[in-house]
N, C-alpha and C. Protein backbone atom coordinates (compact mmCIF):
# COMPACT_ATOMS: atom_id res chain seq x y z
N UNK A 1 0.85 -1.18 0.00
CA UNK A 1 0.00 0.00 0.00
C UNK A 1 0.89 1.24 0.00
N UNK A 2 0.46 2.21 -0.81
CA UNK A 2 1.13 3.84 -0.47
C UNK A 2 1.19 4.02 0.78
N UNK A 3 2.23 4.62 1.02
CA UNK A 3 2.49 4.90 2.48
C UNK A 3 1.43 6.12 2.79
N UNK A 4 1.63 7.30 1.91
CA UNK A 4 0.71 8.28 2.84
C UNK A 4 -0.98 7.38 2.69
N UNK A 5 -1.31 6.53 1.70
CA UNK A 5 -2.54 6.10 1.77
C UNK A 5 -2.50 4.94 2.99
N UNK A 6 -1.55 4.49 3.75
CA UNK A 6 -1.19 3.54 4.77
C UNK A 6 -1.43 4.48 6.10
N UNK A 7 -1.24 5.94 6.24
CA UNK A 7 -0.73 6.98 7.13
C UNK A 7 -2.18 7.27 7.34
N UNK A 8 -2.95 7.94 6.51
CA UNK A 8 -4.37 8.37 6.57
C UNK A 8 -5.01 7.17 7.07
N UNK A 9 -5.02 6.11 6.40
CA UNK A 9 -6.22 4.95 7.27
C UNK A 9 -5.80 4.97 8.10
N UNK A 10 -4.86 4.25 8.88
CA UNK A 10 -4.17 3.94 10.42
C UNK A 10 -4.40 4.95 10.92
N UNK A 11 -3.26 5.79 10.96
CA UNK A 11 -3.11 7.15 11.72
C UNK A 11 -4.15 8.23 11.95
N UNK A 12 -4.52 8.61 10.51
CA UNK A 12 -5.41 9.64 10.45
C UNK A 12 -6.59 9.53 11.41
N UNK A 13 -7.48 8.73 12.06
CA UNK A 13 -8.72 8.82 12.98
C UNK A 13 -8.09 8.86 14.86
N UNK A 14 -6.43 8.56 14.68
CA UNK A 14 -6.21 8.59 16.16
C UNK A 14 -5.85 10.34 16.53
N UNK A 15 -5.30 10.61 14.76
CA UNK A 15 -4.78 11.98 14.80
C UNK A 15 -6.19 13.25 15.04
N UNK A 16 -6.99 12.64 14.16
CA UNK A 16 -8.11 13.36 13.95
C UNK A 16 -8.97 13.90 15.63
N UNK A 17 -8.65 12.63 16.07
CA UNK A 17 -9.53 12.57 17.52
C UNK A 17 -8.75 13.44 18.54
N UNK A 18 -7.47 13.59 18.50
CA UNK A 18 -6.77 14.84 19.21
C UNK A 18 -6.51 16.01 18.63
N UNK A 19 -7.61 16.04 17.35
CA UNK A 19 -7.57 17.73 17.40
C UNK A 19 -6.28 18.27 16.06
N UNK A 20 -5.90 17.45 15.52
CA UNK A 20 -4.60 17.24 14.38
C UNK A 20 -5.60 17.46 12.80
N UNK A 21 -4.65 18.06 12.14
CA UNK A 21 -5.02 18.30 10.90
C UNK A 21 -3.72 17.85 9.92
N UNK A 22 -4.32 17.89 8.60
CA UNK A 22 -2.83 17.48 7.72
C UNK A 22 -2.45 18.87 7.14
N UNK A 23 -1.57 19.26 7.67
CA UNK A 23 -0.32 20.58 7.18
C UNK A 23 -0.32 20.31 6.15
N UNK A 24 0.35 19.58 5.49
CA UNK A 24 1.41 19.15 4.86
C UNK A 24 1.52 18.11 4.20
N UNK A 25 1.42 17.44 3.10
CA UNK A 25 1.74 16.09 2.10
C UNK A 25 2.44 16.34 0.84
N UNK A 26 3.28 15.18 1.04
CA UNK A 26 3.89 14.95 -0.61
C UNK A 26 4.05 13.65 -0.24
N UNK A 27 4.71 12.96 -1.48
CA UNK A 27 4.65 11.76 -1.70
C UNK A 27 5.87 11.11 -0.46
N UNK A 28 4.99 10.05 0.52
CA UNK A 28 6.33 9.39 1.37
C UNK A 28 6.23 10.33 2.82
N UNK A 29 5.33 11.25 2.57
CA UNK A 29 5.53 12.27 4.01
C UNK A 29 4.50 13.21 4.61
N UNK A 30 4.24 13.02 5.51
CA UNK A 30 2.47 13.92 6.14
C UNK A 30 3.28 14.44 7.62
N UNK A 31 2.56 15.72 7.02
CA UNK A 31 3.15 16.82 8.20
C UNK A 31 1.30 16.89 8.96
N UNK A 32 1.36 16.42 10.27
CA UNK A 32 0.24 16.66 11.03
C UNK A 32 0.22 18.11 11.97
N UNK A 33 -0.20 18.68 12.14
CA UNK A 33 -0.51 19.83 12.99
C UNK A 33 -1.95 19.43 13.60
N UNK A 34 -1.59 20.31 15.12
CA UNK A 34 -2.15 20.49 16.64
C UNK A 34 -2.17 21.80 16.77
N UNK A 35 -2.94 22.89 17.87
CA UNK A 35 -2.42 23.83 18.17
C UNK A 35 -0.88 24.00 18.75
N UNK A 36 -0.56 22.70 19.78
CA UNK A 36 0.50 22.33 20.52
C UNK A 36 1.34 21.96 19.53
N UNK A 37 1.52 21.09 18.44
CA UNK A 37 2.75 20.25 18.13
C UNK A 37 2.39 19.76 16.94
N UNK A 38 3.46 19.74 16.25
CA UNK A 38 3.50 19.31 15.09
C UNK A 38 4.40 17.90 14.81
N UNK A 39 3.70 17.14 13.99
CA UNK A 39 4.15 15.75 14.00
C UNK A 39 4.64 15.08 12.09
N UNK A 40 5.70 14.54 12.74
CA UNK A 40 6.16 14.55 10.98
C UNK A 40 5.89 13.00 10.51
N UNK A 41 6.05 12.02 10.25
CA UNK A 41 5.56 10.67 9.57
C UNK A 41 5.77 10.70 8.21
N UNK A 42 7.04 9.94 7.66
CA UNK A 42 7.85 10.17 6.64
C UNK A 42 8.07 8.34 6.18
N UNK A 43 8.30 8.14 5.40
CA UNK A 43 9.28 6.83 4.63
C UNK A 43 9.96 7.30 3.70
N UNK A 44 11.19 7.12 3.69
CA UNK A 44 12.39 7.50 2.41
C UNK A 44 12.32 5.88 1.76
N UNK A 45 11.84 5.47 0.48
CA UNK A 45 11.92 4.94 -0.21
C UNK A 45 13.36 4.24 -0.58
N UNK A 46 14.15 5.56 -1.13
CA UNK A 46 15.23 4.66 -1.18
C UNK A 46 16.13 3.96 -0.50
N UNK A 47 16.22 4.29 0.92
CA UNK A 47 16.88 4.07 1.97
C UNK A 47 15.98 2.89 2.39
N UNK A 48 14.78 2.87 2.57
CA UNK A 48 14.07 2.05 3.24
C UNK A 48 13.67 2.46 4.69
N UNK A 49 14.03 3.67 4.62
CA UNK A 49 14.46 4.27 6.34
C UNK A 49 12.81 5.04 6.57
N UNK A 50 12.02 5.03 7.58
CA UNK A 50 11.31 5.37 7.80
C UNK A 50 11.34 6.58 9.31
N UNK A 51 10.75 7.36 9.13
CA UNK A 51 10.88 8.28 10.54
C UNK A 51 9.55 9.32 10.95
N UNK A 52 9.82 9.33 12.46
CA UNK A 52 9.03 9.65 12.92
C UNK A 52 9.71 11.51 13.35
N UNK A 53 9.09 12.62 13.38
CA UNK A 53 9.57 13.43 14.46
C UNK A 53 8.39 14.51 14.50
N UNK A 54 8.98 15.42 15.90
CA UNK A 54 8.34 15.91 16.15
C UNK A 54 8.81 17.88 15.70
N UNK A 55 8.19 18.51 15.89
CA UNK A 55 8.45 20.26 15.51
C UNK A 55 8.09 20.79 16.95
N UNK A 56 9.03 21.15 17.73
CA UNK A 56 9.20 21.86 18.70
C UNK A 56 9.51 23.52 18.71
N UNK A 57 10.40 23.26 19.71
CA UNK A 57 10.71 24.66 20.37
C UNK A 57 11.29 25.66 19.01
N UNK A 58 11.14 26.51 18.35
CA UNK A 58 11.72 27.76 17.61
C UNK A 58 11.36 26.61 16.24
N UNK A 59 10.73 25.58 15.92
CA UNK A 59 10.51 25.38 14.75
C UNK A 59 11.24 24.20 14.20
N UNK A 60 12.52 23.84 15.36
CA UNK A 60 13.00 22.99 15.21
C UNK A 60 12.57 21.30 15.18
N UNK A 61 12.60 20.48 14.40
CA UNK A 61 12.63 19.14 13.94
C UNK A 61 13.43 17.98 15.08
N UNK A 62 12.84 17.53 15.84
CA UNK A 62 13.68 16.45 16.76
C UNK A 62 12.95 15.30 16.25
N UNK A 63 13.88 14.11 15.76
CA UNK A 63 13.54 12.44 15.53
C UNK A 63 13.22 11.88 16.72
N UNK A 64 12.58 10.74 16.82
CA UNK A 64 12.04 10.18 17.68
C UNK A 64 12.03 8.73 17.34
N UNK A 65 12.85 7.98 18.27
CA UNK A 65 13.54 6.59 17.60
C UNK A 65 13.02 5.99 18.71
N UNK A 66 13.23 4.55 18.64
CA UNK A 66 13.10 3.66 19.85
C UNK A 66 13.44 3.88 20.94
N UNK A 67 15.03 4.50 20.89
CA UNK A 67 15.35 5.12 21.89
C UNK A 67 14.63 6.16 22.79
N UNK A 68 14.09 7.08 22.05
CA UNK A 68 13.24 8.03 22.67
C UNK A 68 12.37 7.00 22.91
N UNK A 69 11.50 6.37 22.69
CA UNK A 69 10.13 5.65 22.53
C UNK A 69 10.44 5.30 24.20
N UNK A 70 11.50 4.42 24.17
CA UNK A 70 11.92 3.40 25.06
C UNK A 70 12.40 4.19 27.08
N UNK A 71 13.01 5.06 26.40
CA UNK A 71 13.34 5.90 27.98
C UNK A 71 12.53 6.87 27.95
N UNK A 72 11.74 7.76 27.25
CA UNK A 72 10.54 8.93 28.04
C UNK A 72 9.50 8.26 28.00
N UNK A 73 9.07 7.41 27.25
CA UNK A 73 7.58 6.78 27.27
C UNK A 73 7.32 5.53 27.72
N UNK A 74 8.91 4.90 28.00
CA UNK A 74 8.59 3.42 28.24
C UNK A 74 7.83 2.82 27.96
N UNK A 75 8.23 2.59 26.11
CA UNK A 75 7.14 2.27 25.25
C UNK A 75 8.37 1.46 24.36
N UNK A 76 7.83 0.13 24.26
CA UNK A 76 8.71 -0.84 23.43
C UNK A 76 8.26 -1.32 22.27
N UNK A 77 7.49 -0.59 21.26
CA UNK A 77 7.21 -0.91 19.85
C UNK A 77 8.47 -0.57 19.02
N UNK A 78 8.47 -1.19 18.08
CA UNK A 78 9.43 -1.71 17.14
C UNK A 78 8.85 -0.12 16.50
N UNK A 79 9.77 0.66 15.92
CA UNK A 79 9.88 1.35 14.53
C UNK A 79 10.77 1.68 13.80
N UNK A 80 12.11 1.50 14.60
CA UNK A 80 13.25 1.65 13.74
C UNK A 80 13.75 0.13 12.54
N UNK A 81 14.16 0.15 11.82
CA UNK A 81 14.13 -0.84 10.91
C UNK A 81 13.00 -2.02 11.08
N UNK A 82 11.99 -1.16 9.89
CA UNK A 82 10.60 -2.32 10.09
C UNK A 82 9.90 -1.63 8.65
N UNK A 83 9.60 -2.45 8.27
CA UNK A 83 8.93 -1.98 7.07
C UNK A 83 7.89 -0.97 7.23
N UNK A 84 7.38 -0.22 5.92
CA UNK A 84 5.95 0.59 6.53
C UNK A 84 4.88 0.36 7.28
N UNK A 85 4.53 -0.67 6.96
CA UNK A 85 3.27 -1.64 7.56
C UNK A 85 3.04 -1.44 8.91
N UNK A 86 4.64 -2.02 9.29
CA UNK A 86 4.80 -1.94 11.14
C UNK A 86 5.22 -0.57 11.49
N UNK A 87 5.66 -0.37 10.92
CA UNK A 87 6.18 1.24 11.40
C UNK A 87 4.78 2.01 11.61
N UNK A 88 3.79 1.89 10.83
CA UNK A 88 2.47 2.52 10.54
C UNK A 88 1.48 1.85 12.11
N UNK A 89 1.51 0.71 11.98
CA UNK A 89 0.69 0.15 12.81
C UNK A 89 1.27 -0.06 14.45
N UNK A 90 2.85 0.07 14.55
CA UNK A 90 3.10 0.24 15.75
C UNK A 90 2.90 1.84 16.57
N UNK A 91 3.35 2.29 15.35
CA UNK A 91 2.42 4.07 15.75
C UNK A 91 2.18 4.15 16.20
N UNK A 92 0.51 3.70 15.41
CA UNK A 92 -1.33 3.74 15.97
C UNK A 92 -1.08 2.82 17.40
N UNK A 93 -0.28 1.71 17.90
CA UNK A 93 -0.16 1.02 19.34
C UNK A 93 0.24 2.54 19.88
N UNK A 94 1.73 2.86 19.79
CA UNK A 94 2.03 4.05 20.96
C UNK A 94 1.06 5.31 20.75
N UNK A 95 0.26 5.91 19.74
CA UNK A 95 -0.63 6.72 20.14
C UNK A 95 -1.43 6.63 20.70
N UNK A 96 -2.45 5.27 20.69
CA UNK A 96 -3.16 5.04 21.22
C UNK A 96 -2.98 4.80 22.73
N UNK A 97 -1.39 4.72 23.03
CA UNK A 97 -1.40 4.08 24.98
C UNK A 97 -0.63 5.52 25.37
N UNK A 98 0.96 4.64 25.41
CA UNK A 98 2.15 5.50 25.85
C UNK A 98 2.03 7.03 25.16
N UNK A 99 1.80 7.43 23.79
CA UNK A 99 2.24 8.19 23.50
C UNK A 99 1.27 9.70 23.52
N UNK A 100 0.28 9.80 24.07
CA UNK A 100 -1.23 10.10 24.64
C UNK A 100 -0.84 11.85 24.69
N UNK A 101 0.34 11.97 25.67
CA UNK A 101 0.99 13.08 26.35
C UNK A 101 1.77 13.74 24.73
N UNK A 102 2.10 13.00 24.12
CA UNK A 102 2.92 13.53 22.68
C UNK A 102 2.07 14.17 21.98
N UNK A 103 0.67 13.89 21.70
CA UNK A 103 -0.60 14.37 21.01
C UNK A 103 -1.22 15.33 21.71
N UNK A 104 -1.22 14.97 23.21
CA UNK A 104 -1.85 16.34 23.83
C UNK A 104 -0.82 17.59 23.78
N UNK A 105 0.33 17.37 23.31
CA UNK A 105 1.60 18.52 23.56
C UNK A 105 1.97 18.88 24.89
N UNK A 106 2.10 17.73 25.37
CA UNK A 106 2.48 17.84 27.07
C UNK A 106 3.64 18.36 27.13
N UNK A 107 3.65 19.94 27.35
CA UNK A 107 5.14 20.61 27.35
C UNK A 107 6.43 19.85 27.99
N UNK A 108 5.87 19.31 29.43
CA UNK A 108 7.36 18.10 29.67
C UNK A 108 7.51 17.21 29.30
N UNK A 109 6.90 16.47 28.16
CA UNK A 109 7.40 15.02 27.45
C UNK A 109 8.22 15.91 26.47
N UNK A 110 7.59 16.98 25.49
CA UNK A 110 8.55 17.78 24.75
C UNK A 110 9.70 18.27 24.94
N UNK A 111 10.06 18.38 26.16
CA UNK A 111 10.73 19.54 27.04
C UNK A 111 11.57 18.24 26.94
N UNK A 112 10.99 17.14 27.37
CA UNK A 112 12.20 16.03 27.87
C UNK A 112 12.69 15.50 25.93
N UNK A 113 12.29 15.44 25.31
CA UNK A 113 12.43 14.71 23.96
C UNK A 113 13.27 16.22 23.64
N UNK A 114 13.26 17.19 23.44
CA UNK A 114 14.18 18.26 23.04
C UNK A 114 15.61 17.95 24.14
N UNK A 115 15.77 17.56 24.87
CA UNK A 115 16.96 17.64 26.10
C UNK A 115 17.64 16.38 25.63
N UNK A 116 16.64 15.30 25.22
CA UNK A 116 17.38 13.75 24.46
C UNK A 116 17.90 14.39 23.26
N UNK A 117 17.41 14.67 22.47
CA UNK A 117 18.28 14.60 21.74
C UNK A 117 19.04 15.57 20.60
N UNK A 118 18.77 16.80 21.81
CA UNK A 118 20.05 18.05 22.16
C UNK A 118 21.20 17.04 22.12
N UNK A 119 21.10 16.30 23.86
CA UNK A 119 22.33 15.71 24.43
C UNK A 119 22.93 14.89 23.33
N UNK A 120 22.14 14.10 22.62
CA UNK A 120 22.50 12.96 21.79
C UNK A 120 23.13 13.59 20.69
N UNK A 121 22.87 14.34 20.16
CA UNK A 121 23.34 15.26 19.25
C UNK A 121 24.90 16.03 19.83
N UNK A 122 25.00 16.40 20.62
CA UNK A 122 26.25 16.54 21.27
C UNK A 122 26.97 15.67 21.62
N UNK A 123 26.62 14.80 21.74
CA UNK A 123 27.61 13.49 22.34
C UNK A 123 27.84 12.92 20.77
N UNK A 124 27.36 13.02 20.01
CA UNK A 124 27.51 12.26 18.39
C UNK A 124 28.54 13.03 17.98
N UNK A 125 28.33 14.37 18.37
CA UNK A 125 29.53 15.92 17.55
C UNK A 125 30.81 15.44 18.48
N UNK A 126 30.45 15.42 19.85
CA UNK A 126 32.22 15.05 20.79
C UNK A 126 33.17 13.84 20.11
N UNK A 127 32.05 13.02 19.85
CA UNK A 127 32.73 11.44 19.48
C UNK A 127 33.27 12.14 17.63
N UNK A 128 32.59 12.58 17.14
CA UNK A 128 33.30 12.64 15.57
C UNK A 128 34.26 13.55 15.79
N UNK A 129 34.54 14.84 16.64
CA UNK A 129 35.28 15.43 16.67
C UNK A 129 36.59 14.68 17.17
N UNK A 130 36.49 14.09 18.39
CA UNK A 130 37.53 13.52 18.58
C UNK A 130 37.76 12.48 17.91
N UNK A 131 37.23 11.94 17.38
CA UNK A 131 37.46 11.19 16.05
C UNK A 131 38.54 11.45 15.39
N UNK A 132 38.11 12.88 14.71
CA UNK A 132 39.09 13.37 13.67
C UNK A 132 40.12 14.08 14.67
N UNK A 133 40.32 14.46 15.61
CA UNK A 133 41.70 14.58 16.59
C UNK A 133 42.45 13.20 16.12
N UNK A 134 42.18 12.08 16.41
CA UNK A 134 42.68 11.05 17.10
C UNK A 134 43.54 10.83 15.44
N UNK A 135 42.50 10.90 14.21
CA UNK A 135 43.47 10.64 12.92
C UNK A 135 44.08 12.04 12.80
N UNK A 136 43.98 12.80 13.19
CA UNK A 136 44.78 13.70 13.11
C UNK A 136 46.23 13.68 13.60
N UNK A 137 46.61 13.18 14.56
CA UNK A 137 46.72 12.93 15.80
C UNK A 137 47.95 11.99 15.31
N UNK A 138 46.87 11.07 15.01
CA UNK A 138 48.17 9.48 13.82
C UNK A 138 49.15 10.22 12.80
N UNK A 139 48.54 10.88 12.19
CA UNK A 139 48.86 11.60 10.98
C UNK A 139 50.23 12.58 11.66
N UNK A 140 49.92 12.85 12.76
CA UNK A 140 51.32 13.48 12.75
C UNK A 140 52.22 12.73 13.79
N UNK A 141 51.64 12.06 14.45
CA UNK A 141 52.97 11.14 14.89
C UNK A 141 53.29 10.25 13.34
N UNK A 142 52.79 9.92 12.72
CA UNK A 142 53.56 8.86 11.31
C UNK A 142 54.47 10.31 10.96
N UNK A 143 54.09 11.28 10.93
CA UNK A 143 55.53 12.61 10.43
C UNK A 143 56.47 12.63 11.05
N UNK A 144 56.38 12.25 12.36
CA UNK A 144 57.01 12.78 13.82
C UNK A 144 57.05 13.98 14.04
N UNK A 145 55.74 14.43 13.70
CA UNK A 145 55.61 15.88 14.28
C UNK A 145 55.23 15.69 15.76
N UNK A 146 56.08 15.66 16.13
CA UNK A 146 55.16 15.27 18.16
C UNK A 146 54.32 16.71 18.51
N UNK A 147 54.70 17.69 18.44
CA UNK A 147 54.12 19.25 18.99
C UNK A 147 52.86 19.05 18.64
N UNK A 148 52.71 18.50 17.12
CA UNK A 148 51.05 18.63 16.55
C UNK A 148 50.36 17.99 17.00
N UNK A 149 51.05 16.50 17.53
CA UNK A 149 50.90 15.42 18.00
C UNK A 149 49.71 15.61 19.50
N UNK A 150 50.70 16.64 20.11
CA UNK A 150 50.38 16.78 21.59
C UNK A 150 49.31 17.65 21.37
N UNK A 151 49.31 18.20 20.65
CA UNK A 151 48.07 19.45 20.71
C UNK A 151 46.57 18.74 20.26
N UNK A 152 46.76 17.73 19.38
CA UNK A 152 45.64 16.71 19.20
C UNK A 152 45.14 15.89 20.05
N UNK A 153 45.97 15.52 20.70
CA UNK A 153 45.70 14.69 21.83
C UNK A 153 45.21 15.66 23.09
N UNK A 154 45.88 16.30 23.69
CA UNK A 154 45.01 17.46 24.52
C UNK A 154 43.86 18.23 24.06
N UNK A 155 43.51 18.48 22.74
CA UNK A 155 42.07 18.80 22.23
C UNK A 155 41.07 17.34 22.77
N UNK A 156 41.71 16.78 22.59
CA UNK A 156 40.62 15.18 22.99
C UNK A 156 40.78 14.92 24.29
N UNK A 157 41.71 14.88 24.99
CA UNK A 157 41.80 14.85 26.62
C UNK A 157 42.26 13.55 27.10
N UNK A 158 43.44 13.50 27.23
CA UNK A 158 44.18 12.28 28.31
C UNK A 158 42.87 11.04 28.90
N UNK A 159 42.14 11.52 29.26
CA UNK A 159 41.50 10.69 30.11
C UNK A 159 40.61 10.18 29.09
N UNK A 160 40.25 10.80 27.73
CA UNK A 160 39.65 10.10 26.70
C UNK A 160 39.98 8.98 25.19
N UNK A 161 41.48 9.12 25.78
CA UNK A 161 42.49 8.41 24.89
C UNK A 161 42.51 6.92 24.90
N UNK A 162 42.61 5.86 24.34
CA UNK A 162 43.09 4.38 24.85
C UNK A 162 44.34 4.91 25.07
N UNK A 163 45.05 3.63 25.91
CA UNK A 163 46.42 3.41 26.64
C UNK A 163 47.19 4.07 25.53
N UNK A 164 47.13 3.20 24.24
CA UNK A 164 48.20 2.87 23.46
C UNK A 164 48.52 4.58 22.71
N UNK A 165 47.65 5.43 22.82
CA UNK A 165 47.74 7.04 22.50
C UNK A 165 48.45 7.79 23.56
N UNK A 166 48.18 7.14 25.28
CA UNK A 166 48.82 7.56 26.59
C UNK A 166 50.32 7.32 26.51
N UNK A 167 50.71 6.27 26.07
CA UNK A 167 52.48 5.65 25.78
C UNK A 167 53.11 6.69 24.80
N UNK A 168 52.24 7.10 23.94
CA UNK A 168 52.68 7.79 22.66
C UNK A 168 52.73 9.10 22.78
N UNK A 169 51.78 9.60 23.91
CA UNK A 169 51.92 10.82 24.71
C UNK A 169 53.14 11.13 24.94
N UNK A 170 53.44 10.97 26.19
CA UNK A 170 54.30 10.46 26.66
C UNK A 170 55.96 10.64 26.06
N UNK A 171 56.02 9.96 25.52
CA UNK A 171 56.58 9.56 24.22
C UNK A 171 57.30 11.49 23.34
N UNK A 172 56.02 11.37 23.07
CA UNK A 172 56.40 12.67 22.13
C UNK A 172 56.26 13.91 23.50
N UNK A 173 56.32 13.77 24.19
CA UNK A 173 56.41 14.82 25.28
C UNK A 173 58.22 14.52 25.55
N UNK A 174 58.70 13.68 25.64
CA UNK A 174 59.79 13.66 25.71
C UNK A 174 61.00 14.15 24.63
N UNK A 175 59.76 13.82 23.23
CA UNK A 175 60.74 13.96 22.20
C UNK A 175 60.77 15.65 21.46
N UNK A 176 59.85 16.01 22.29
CA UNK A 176 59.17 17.85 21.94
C UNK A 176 59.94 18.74 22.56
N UNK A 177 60.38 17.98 24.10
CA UNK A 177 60.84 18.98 24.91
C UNK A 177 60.08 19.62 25.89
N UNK A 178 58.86 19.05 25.69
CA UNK A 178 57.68 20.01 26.84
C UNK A 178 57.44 19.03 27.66
């Protein structure tokens, strides 16, 4: 079945009953509006990737994965890798129970789903950044640049290093002079 024609049967009478209208359609994607909150319900075709999110604070777009599902709603339906079908019909399960407070625009389930995945979003940017320290990092100990060396490694922080970067510390601290 078409997904937005999958979205309207399922979805549309749980949406309808809290007061939701359809914003928004194109093919693969229905933007729902509330006075409170706006709700997105998407399938990317080519990916196979399906998603859920919500339109918060200043207009901004936050996803809403199992993860979220699982720690603010303590709600264990499947939607991340699942075809439309289930993705559609596990929905209509969390709207209809757990997800009650998401439809009414319960400012602290929002409040808490904007703070997930703020944080998550920052903790994804720390890890790639130091990421690219750490090959950075390689890249100039294989030169024996140790100075550049050390300055990569202190952008990332001693205590966030494996051992084998601590030896090499070390190492080029001796061979720098500092």
């Amino acid at each position: 079945m078409e997904f937005n024609r999958l979205v309207i049967d399922v979805l549309l009478p749980i949406f309808t009953k809290n007061h939701f209208h359809i914003e928004d359609q194109f093919e693969n994607h229905i933007k729902l509006k509330s006075e409170k909150v706006e709700i997105i319900i998407s399938h990317n075709g080519l990916d196979q990737v399906n998603s859920l999110s919500i339109v918060a604070a200043k207009g901004f777009s936050y996803p809403i994965d199992e993860e979220v599902l699982r720690l603010i709603f303590q709600c264990d339906v499947k939607i991340d890798n699942v075809v439309p079908e289930v993705f559609v019909k596990n929905l209509s399960l969390f709207f209809e129970d757990k997800g009650k407070p998401l439809l009414e625009g319960d400012a602290l389930v929002l409040e808490l789903i904007v703070k997930h995945v703020d944080k998550a979003n920052k903790e994804y940017t720390t890890t790639l950044i130091n990421s690219q320290n750490l090959t950075a990092a390689d890249r100039a100990w294989e030169d024996t640049d140790y100075r550049n060396f050390i300055k990569y490694i202190d952008t990332v922080g001693l205590l966030n290093i494996p051992s084998s970067y601590q030896l090499k510390y070390r190492i080029a601290k001796k061979k720098s002079g500092t």
